[in-house]
Protein backbone atom coordinates (compact mmCIF):
# COMPACT_ATOMS: atom_id res chain seq x y z
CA UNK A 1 10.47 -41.04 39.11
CA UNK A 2 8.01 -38.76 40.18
CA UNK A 3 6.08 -38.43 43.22
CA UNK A 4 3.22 -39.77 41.84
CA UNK A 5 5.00 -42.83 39.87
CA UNK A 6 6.63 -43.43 43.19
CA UNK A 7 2.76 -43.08 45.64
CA UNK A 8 1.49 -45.15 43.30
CA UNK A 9 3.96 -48.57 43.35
CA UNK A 10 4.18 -47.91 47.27
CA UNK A 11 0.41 -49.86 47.49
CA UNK A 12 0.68 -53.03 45.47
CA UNK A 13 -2.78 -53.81 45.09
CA UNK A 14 -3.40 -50.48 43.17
CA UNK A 15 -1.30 -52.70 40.12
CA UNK A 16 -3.88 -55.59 40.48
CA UNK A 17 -6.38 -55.29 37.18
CA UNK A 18 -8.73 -57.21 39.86
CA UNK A 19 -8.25 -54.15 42.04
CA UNK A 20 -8.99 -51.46 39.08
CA UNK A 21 -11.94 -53.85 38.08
CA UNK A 22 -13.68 -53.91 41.84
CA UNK A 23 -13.42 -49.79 41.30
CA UNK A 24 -14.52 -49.62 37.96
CA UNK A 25 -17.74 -51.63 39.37
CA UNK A 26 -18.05 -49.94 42.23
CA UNK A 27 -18.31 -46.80 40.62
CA UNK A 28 -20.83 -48.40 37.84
CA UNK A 29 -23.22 -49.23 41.17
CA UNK A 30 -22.73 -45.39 42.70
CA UNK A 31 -23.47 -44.08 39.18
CA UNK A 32 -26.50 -46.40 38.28
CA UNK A 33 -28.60 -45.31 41.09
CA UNK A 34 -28.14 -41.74 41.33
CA UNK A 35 -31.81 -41.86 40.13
CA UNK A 36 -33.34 -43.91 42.20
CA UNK A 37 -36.78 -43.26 44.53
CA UNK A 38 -35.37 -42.57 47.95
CA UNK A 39 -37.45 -45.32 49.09
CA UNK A 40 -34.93 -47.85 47.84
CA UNK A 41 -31.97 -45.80 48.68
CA UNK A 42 -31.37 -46.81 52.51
CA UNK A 43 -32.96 -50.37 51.31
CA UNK A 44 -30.70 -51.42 48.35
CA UNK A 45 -28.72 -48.85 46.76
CA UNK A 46 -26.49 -48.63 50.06
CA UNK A 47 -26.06 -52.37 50.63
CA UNK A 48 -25.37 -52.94 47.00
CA UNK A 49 -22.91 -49.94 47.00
CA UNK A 50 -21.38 -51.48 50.49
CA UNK A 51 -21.34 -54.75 49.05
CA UNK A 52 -19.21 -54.08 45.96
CA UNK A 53 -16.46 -51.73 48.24
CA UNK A 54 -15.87 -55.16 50.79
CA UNK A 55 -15.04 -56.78 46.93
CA UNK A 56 -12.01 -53.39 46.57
CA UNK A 57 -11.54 -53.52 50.39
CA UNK A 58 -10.82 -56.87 50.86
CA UNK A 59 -8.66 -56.98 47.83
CA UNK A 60 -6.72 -54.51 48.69
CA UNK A 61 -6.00 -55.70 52.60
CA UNK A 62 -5.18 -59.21 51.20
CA UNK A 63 -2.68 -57.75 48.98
CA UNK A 64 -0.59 -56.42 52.42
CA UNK A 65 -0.77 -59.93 53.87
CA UNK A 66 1.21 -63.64 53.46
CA UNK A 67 -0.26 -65.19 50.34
CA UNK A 68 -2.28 -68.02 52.62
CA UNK A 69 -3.96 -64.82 53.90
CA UNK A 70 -4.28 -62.84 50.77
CA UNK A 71 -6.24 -66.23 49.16
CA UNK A 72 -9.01 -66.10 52.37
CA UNK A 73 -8.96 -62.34 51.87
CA UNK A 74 -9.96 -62.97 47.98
CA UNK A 75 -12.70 -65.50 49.14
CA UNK A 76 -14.24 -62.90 51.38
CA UNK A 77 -14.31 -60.84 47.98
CA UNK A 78 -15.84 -63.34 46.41
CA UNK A 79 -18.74 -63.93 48.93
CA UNK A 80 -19.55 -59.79 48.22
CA UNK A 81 -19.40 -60.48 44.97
CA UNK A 82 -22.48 -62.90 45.39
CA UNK A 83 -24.22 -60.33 47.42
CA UNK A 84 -24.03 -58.25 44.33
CA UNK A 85 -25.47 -60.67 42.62
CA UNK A 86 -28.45 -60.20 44.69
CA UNK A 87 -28.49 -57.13 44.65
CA UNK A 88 -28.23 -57.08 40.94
CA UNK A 89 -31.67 -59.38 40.72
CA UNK A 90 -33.33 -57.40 43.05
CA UNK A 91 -32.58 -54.13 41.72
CA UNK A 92 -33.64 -55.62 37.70
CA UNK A 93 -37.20 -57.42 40.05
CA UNK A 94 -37.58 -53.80 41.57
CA UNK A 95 -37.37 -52.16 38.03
CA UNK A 96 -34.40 -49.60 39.14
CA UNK A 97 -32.72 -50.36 35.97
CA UNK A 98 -33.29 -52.17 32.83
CA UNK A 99 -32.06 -55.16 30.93
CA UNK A 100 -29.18 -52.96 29.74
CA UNK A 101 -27.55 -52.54 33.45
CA UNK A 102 -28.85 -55.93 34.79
CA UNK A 103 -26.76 -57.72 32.00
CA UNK A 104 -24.09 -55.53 32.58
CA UNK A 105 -23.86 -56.26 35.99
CA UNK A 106 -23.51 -59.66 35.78
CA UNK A 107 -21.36 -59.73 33.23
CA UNK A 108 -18.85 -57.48 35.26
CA UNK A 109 -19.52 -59.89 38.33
CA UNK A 110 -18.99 -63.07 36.44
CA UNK A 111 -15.37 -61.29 35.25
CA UNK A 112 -14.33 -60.61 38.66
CA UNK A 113 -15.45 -63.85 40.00
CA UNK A 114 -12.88 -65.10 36.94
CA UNK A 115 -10.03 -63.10 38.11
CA UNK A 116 -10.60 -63.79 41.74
CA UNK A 117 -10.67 -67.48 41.53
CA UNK A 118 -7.87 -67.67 39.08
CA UNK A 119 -5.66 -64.96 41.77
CA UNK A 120 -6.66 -67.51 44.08
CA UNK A 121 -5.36 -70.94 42.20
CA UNK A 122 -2.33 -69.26 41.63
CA UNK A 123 -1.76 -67.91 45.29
CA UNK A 124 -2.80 -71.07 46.25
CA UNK A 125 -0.01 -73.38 43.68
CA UNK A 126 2.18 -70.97 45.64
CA UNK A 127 1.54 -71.77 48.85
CA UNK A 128 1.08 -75.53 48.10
CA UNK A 129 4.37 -75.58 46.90
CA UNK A 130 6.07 -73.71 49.80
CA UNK A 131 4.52 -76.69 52.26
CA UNK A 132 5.68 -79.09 49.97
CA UNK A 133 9.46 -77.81 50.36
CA UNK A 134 9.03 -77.44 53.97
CA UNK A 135 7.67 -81.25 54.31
CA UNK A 136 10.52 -82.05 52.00
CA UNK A 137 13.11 -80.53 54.71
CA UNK A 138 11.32 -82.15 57.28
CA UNK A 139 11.69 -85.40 55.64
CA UNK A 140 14.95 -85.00 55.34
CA UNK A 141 15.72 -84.51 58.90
């Protein structure tokens, strides 16, 4: 294995295709408004570009926790993803894109709100289940 191979499986949430999604956004929103009238730079383009890293960040500090953690981790990504929702609609109202990028955004948001509730029902069937044994051991005492 290479060094690289090996840097890479050390951080488990760089395997998550939620993780590589949040990027792949993130990066659409840096690249989207590379163009746009410094007026609305400090106002939107910053809190929408802040907005969709919490939706990486969080992801990715989740993934280093228990799974009952890692699931209110994922909901914290999910409330960002809502700001970007926002800041999608005001950035279409504001006219710094088009109907191309607006419908692209939410399209990309709707996916990772997908994938982020489904991480979270199946994080969540796993921790459900771990009480369950534990009850089941305590019934049996």
């Amino acid at each position: 294995m290479n060094e690289q191979e090996n840097t890479v499986s050390f951080f488990r949430f760089e395997d998550l295709r939620i993780y590589t999604k949040a990027l792949d956004y993130l990066k659409w929103v840096y690249e989207s408004f590379n163009q746009v009238p410094e007026i609305y730079q400090e106002t939107v383009v910053v809190n929408f570009g802040k907005a969709a890293q919490v939706i990486a960040l969080n992801i990715a500090e989740g993934s280093a926790r228990n799974k009952a953690q890692f699931v209110y981790y994922l909901k914290m990504a999910k409330s960002a993803v809502r700001e970007c929702v926002v800041y999608t609609a005001l950035a279409y109202k504001l006219d710094l894109y088009g109907d191309v990028d607006h419908e692209y955004s939410r399209r990309q948001l709707m996916e990772l709100t997908k994938m982020i509730g489904s991480l979270v029902t199946s994080l969540q069937k796993v921790v459900d289940a771990s009480r369950e044994g534990l009850n089941d051991d305590i019934d049996e005492i």
